[in-house]
Protein backbone atom coordinates (compact mmCIF):
# COMPACT_ATOMS: atom_id res chain seq x y z
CA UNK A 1 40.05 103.52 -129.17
CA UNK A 2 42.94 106.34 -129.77
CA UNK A 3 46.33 106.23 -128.37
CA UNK A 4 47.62 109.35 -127.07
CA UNK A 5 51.05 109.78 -127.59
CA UNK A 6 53.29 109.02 -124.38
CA UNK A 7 57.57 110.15 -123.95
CA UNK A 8 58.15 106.35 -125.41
CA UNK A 9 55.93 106.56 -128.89
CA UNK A 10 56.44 110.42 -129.49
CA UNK A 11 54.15 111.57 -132.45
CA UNK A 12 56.34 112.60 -135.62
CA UNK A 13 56.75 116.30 -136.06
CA UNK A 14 55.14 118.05 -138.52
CA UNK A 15 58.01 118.70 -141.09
CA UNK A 16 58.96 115.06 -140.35
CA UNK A 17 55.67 114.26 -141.83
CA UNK A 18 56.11 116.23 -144.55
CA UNK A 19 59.31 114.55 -146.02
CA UNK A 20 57.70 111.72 -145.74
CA UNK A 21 54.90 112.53 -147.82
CA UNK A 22 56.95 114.18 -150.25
CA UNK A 23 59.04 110.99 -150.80
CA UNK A 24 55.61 108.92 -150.85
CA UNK A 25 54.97 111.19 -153.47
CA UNK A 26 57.88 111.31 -155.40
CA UNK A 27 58.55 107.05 -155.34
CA UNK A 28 54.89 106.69 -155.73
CA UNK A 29 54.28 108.72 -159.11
CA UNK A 30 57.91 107.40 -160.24
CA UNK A 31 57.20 103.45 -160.14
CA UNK A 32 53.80 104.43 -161.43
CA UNK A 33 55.44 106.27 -164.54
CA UNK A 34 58.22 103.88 -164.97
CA UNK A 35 55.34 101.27 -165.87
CA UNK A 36 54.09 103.68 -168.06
CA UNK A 37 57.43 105.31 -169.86
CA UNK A 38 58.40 101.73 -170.60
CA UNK A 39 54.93 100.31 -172.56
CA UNK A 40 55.65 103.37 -174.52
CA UNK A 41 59.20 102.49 -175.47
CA UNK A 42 58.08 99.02 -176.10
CA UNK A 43 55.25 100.00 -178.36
CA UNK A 44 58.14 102.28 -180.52
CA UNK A 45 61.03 99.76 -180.51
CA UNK A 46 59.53 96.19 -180.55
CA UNK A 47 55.43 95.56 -180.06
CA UNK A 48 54.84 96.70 -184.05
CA UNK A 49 56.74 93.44 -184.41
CA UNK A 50 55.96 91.63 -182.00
CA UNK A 51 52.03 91.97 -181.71
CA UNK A 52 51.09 93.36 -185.18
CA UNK A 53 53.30 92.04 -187.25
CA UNK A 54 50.35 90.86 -189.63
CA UNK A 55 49.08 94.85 -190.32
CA UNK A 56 52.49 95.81 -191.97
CA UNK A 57 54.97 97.84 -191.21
CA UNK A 58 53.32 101.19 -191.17
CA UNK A 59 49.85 100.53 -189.80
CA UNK A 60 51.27 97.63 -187.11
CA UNK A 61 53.51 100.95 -186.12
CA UNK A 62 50.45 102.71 -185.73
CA UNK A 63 48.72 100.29 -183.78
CA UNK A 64 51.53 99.92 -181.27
CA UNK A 65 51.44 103.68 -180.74
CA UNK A 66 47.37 103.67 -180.46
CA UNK A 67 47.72 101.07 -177.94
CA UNK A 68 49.14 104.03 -176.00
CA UNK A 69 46.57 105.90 -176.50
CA UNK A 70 43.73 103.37 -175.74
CA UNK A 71 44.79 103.02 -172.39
CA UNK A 72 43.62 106.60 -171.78
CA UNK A 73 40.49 106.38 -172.98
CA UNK A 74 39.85 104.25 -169.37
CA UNK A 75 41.86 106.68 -167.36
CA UNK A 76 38.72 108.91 -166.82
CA UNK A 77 36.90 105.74 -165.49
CA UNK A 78 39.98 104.97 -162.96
CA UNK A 79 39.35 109.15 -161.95
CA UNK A 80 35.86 108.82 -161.17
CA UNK A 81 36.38 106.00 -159.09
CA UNK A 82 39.30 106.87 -157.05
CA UNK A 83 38.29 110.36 -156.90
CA UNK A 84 34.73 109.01 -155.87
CA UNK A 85 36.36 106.19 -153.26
CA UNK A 86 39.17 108.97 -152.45
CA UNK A 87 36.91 111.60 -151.03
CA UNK A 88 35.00 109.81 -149.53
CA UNK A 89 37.14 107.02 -147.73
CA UNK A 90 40.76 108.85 -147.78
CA UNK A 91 43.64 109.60 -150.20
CA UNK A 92 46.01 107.10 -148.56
CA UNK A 93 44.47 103.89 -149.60
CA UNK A 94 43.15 104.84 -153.63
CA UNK A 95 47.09 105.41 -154.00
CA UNK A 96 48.14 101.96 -152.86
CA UNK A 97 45.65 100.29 -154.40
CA UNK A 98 46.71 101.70 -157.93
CA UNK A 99 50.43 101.35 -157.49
CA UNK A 100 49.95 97.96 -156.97
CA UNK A 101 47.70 97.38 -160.00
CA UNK A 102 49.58 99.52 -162.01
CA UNK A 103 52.57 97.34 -160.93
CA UNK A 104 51.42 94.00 -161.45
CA UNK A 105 49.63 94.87 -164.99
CA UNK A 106 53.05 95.86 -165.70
CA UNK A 107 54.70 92.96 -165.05
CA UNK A 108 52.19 90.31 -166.75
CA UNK A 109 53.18 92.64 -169.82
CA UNK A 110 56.36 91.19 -169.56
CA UNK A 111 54.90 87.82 -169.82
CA UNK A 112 52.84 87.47 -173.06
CA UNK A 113 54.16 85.78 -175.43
CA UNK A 114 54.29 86.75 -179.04
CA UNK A 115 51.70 87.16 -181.88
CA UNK A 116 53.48 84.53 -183.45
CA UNK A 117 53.51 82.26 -180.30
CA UNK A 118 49.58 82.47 -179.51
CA UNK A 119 48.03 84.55 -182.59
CA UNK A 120 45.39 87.04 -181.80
CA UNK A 121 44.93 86.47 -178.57
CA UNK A 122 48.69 88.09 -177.78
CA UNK A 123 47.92 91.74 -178.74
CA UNK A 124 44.21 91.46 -176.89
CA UNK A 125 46.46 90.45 -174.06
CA UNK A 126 48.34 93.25 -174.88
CA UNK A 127 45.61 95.80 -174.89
CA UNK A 128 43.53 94.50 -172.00
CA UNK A 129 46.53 94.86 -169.67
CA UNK A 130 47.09 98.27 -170.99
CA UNK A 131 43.78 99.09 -169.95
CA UNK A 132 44.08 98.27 -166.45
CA UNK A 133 47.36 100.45 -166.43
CA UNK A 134 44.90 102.84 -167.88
CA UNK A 135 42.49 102.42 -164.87
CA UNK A 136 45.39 102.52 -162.63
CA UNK A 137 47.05 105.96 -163.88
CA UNK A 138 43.30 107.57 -163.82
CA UNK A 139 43.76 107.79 -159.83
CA UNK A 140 47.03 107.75 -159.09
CA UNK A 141 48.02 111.58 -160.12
CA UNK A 142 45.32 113.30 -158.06
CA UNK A 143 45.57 111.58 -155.06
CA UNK A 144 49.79 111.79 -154.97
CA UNK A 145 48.94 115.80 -155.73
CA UNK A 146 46.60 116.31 -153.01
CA UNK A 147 48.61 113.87 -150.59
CA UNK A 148 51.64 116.37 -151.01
CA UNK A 149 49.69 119.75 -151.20
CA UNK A 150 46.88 119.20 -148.06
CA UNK A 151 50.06 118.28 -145.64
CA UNK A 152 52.24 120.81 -146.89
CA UNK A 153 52.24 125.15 -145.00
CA UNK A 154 50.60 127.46 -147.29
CA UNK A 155 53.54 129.34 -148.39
CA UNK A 156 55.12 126.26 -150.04
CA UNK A 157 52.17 124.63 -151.41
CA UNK A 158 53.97 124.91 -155.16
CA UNK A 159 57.38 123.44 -154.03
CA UNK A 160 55.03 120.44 -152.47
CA UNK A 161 52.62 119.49 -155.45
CA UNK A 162 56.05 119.73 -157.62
CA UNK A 163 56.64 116.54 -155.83
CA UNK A 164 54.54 114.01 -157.32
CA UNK A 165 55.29 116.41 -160.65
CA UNK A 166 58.97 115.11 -160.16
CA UNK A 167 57.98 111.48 -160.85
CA UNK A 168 57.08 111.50 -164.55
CA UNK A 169 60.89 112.62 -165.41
CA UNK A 170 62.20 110.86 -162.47
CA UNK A 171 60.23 107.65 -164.61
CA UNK A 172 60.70 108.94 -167.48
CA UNK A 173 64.51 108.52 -166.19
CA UNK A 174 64.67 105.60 -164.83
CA UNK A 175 63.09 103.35 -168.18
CA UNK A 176 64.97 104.97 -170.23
CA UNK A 177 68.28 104.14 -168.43
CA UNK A 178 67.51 100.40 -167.98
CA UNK A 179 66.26 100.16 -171.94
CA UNK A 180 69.38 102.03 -172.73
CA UNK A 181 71.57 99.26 -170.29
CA UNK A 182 69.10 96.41 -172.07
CA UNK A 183 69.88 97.72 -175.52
CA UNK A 184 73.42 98.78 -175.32
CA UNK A 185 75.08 95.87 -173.13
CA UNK A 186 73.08 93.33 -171.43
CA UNK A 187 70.73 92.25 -174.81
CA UNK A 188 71.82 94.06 -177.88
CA UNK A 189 70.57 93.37 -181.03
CA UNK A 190 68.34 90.60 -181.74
CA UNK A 191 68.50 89.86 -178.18
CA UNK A 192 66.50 92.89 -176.91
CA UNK A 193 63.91 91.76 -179.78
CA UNK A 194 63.92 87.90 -178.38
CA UNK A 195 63.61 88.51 -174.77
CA UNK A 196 65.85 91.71 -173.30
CA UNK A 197 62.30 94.20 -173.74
CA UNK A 198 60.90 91.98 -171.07
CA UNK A 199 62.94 92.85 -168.19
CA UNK A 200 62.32 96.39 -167.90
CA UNK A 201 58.70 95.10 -167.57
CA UNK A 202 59.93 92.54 -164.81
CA UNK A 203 61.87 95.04 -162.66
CA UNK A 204 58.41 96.92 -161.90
CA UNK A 205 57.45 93.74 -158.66
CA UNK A 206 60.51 95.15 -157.24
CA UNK A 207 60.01 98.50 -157.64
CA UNK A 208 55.89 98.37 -156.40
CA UNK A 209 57.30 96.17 -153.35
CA UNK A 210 59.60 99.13 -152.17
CA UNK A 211 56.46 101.82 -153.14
CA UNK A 212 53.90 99.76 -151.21
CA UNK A 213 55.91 99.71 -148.16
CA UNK A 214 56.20 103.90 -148.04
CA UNK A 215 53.09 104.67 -148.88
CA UNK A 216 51.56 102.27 -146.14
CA UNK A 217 53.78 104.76 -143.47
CA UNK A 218 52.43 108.16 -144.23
CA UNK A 219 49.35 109.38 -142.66
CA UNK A 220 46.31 110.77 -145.05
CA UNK A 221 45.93 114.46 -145.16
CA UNK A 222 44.79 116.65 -142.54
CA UNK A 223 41.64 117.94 -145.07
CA UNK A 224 40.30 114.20 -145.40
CA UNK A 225 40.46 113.64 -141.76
CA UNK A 226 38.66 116.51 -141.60
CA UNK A 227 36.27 115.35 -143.85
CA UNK A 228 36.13 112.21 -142.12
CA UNK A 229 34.99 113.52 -139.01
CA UNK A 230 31.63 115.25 -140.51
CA UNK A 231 28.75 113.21 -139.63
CA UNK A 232 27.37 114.90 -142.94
CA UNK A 233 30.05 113.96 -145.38
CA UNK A 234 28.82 114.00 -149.07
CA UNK A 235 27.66 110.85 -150.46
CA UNK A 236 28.01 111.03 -153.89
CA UNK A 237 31.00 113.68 -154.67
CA UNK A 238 31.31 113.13 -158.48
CA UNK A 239 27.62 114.12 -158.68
CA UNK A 240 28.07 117.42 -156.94
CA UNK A 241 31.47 117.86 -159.03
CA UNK A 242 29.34 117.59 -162.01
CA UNK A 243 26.44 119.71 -161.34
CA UNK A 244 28.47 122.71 -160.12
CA UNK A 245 32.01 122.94 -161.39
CA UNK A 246 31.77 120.98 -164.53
CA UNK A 247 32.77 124.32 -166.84
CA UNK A 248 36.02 124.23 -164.02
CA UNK A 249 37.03 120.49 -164.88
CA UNK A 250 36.97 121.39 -168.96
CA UNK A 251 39.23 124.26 -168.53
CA UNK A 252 41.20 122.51 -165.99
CA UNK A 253 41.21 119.88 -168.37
CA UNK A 254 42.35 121.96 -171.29
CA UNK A 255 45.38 123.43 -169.34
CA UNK A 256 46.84 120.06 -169.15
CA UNK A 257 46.44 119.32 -172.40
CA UNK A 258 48.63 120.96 -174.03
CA UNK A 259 51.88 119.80 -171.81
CA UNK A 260 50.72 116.21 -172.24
CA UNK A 261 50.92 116.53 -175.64
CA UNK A 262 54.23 117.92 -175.62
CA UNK A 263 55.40 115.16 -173.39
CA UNK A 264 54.11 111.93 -175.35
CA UNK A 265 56.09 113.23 -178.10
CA UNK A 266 58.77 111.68 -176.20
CA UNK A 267 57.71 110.06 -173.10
CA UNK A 268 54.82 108.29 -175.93
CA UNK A 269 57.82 107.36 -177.90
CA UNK A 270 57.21 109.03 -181.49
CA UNK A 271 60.79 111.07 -181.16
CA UNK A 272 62.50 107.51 -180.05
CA UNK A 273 60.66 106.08 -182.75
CA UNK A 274 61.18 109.09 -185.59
CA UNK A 275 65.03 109.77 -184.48
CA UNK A 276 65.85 106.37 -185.13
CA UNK A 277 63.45 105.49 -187.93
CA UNK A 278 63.86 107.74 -190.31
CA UNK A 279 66.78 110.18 -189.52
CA UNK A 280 69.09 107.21 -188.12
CA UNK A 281 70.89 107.47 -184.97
CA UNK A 282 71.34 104.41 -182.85
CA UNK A 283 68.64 103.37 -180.42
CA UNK A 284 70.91 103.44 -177.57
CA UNK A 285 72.32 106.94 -178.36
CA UNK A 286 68.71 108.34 -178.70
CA UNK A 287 67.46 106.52 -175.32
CA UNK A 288 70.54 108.45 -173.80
CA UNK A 289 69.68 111.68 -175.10
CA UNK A 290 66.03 111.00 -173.79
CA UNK A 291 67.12 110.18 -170.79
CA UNK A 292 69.12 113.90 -170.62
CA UNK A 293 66.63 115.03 -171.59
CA UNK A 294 64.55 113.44 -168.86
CA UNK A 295 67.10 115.32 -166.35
CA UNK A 296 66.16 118.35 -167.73
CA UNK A 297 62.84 117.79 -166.98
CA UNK A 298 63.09 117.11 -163.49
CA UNK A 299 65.49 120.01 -162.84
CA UNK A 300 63.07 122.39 -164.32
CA UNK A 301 59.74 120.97 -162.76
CA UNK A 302 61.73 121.78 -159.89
CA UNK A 303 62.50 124.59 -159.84
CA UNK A 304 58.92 125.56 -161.37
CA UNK A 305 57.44 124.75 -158.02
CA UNK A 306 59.79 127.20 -156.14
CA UNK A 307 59.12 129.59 -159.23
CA UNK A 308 55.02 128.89 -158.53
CA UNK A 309 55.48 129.81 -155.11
CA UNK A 310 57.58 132.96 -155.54
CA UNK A 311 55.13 134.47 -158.84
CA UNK A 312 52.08 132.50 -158.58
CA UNK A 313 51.14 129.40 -160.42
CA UNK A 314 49.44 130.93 -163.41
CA UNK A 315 52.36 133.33 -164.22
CA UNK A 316 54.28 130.62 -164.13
CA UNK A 317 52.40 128.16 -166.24
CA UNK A 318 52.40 131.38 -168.75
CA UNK A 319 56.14 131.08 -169.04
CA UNK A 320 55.68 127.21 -169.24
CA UNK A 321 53.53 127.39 -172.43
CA UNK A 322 55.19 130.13 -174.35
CA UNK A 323 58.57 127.98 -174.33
CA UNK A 324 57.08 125.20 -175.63
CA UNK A 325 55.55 127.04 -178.41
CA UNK A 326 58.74 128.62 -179.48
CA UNK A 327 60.57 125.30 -179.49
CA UNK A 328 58.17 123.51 -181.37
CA UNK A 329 59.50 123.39 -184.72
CA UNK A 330 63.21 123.87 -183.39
CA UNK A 331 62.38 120.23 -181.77
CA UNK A 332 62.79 118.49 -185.23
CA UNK A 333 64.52 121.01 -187.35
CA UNK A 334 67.63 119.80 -184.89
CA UNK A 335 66.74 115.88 -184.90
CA UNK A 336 66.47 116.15 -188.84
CA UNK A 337 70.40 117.57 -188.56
CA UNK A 338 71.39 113.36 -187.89
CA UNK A 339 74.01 115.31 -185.20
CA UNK A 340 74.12 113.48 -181.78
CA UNK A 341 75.09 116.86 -179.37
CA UNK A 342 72.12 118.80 -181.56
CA UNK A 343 69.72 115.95 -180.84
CA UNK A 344 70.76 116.41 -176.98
CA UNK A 345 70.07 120.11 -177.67
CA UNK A 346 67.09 119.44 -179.13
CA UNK A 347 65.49 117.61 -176.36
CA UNK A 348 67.29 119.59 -173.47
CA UNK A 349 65.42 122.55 -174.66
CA UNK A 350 62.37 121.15 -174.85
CA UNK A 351 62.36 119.63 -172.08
CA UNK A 352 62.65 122.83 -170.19
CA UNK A 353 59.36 124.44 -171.17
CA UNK A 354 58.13 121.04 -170.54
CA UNK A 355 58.90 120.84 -166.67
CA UNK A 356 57.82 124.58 -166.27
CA UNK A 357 54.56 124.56 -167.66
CA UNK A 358 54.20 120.59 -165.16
CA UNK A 359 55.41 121.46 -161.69
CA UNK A 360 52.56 124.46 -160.86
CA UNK A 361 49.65 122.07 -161.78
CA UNK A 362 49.26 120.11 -158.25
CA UNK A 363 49.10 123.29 -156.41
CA UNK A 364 46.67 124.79 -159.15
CA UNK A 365 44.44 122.37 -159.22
CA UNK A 366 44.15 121.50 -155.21
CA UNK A 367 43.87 125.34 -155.28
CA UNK A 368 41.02 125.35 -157.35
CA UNK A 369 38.32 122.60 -155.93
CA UNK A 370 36.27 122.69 -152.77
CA UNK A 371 37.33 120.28 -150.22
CA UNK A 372 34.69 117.89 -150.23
CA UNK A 373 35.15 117.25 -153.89
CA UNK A 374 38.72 117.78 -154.52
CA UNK A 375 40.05 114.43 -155.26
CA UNK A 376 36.92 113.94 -157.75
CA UNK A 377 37.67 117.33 -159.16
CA UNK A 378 41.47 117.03 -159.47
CA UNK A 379 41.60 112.88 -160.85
CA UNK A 380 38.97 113.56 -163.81
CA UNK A 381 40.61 117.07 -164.80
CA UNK A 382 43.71 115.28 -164.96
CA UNK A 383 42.56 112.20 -166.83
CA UNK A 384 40.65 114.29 -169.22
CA UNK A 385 43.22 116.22 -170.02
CA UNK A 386 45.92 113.17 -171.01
CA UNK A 387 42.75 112.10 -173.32
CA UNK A 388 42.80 115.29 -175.09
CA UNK A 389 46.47 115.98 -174.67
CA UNK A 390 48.57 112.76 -174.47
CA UNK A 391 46.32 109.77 -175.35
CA UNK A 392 47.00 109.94 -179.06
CA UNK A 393 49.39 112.27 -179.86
CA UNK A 394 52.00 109.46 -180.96
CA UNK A 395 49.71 108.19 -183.12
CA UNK A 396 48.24 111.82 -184.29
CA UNK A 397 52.12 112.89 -185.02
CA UNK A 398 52.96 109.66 -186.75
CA UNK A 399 49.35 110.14 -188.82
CA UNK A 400 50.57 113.51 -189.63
CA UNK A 401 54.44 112.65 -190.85
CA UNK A 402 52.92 109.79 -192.90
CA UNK A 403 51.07 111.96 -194.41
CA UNK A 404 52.26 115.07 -195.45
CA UNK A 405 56.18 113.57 -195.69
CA UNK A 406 57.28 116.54 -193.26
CA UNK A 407 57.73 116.65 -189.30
CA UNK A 408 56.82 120.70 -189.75
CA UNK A 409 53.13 119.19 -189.53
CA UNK A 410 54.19 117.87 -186.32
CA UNK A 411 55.17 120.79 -184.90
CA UNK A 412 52.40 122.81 -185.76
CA UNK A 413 50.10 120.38 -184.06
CA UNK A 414 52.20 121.13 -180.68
CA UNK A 415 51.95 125.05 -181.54
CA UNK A 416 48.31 124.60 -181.47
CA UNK A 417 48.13 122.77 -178.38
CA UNK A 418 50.38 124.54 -175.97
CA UNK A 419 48.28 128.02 -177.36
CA UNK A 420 44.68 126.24 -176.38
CA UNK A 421 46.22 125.45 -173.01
CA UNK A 422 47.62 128.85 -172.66
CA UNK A 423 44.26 130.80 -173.38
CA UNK A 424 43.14 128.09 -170.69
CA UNK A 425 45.18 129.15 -167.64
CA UNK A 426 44.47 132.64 -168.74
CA UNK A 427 41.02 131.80 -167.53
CA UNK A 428 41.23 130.87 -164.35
CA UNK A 429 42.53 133.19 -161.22
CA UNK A 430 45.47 132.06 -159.03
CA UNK A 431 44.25 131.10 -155.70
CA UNK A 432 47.77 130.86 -154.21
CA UNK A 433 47.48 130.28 -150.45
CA UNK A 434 43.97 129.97 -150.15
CA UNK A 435 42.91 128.10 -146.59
CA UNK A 436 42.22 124.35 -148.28
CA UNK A 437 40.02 123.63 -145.20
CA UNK A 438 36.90 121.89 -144.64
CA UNK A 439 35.64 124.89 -142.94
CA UNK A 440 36.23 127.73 -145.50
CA UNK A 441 34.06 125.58 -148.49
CA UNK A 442 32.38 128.90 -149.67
CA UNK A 443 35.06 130.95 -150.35
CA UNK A 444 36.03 127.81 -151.94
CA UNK A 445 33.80 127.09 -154.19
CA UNK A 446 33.42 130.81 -155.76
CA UNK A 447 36.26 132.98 -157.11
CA UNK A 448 37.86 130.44 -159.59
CA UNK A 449 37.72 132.67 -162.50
CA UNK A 450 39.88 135.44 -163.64
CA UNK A 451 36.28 136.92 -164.69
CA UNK A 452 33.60 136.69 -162.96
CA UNK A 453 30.11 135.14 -163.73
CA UNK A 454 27.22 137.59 -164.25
């Protein structure tokens, strides 16, 4: 039985809707990278120690970073079953079920004891709650991108999927400012080693508590009720993902690849780790300049989703790409200089190629998948893409400094990747606008490439 709406319970209007999604959005993806941005910091500053002590120096380094990576490896499982679960039974509930895991994984990290405490068992621990983080991030992404872009009017469809865009600096932001208050004045030292890395990992029940509670408000989109209201609905999306637009998820894939990269460099913690161990600044001074260069981020996603909606989303992404690939090797030449403001520089530059080539991808991608399968379509592009982009590129970019002596090597690996994802967008045509509808499927599901199939 529905309730109509009376003069006592008046239904909520559609733009105050709207900023309610886009806050669900925003806190959602934020707690949800938080989690992430500080097992990353962790695995540079103290889990080598902690965890793998026994490998040595070097390699237990390398196993803290791959421990990053591994966690990816299970984020396309987490996209085909959210994405599966999501179009089928509604956006709304896959994204509170993985803030809360994500959230609670999170803050059992914070409770293992050492290597030293329990032996082996600690970093299998370690790396078992990593993969449920793993799981976790697999569906949380697409369904925050297609929860702001299916509410939001056509002609601001960019500005809306920069939303959920804004919560990987906004995280990004947020753990690197506590770390920096845990490392610089409430445990400094030895301290932070002992027990002051925990509470960063602590902090996350509050912050899933407050998440939980807005996302249980908003309403799911108006394409999955929609959907919901077919008699026919799809059974089996995934399946009919993978037999039609499979050549569509690779590219899709591909164009996320080469941001991800960019952004484990120092969201994965390999600049934290490289600009205090070799070149020497303080780990406090470089979690600041992260954390500027965090803002960055988020003030250039930004204003890439206006940007999106004014030139189009592949146009933009175009601009995205090229900066990173110019900035590449300036990245380290001005870390190697060992001069604070030039470090700041260094990662404020960055980070703007970073947030352009981020904030058109929620629109692009909703843009780009049929309704029926557009969850399944966007979650596993995504996830694939942080497996080919993000997943190892700490470890990749300490592998390569280890072992030609130079961070040059580095660089060139980001060239590389930021050209494969620019050839990828290249590919694809920009559907901005295009009715997202249940009812205009066929258009669609053709007219996703810049060239059309013979």
């Amino acid at each position: 039985m529905t309730q109509t709406p009376t003069s006592a319970t008046p239904a909520p209007t559609q733009k105050t809707n709207q900023r309610r999604v886009a806050f669900a959005a925003v806190i959602g993806t934020t707690i949800e990278w938080y989690d992430y941005f500080t097992y990353s910091t962790a695995a540079a500053l103290v889990f080598a120690h902690l965890y793998f002590a026994p490998a040595g120096e070097g390699i237990g380094q390398m196993l803290a970073f791959a421990t990053i990576g591994i966690s990816f490896l299970f984020r396309p499982l987490g996209a085909f079953l959210s994405g599966h679960f999501g179009d089928r039974f509604g956006r709304r509930a896959i994204l509170v079920v993985t803030l809360v895991t994500m959230g609670v994984a999170t803050a059992l990290i914070g409770l293992i004891p050492t290597y030293e405490t329990i032996g082996v068992t600690a970093p299998i621990l370690l790396i078992l709650l990593r993969i449920v983080q793993g799981l976790s991030a697999g569906g949380e992404w697409g369904g925050a991108a297609l929860l702001a872009v299916e509410h939001a009017d056509d002609d601001k469809r960019g500005r809306a999927g920069s939303y959920p865009q804004l919560g990987v600096p906004l995280g990004m932001l947020l753990s690197s400012g506590v770390i920096a208050l845990m490392t610089g004045v409430i445990s400094p030292g030895e301290a932070f080693m002992e027990w002051g890395w925990r509470i960063p990992f602590l902090l996350s029940v509050v912050l899933i508590g407050v998440g939980y509670w807005v996302r249980r408000a908003v309403e799911d989109t108006p394409v999955f009720q929609e959907m919901n209201a077919e008699t026919a609905k799809r059974k089996a999306p995934i399946l009919v993902l993978l037999k039609k637009h499979l050549p569509l998820v690779l590219v899709a894939a591909l164009i996320f690849a080469g941001n991800n990269a960019s952004g484990y460099m120092t969201t994965g913690g390999f600049v934290t780790k490289y600009a205090t161990d070799p070149v020497g600044f303080d780990q406090t001074d470089v979690l600041l300049a992260i954390t500027f260069g965090s803002f960055v981020w988020l003030v250039s996603t930004a204003a890439s989703g206006v940007l999106a909606d004014h030139i189009g989303r592949v146009k933009t992404y175009v601009i995205g790409f090229i900066i990173l690939i110019v900035t590449a090797f300036p990245l380290f030449w001005l870390i190697d200089t060992g001069n604070l403001g030039l470090l700041y520089l260094a990662l404020g530059i960055f980070s703007i190629g970073l947030g352009i080539s981020y904030g058109p991808q929620a629109a692009l991608y909703v843009e780009l998948f049929p309704a029926s399968i557009r969850f399944s379509g966007v979650a596993i592009s995504y996830a694939l893409g942080a497996v080919l982009g993000g997943a190892f590129a700490p470890t990749i970019a300490q592998g390569l400094l280890q072992t030609t002596g130079t961070t040059a090597s580095v660089s060139l690996y980001l060239l590389v990747m930021a050209g494969i994802s620019l050839l990828a967008v290249s590919l694809v045509r920009d559907r901005k606008g295009i009715d997202l509808s249940v009812a205009n499927e066929a258009e669609q599901s053709s007219g996703m490439w810049r060239i059309a199939k013979r």
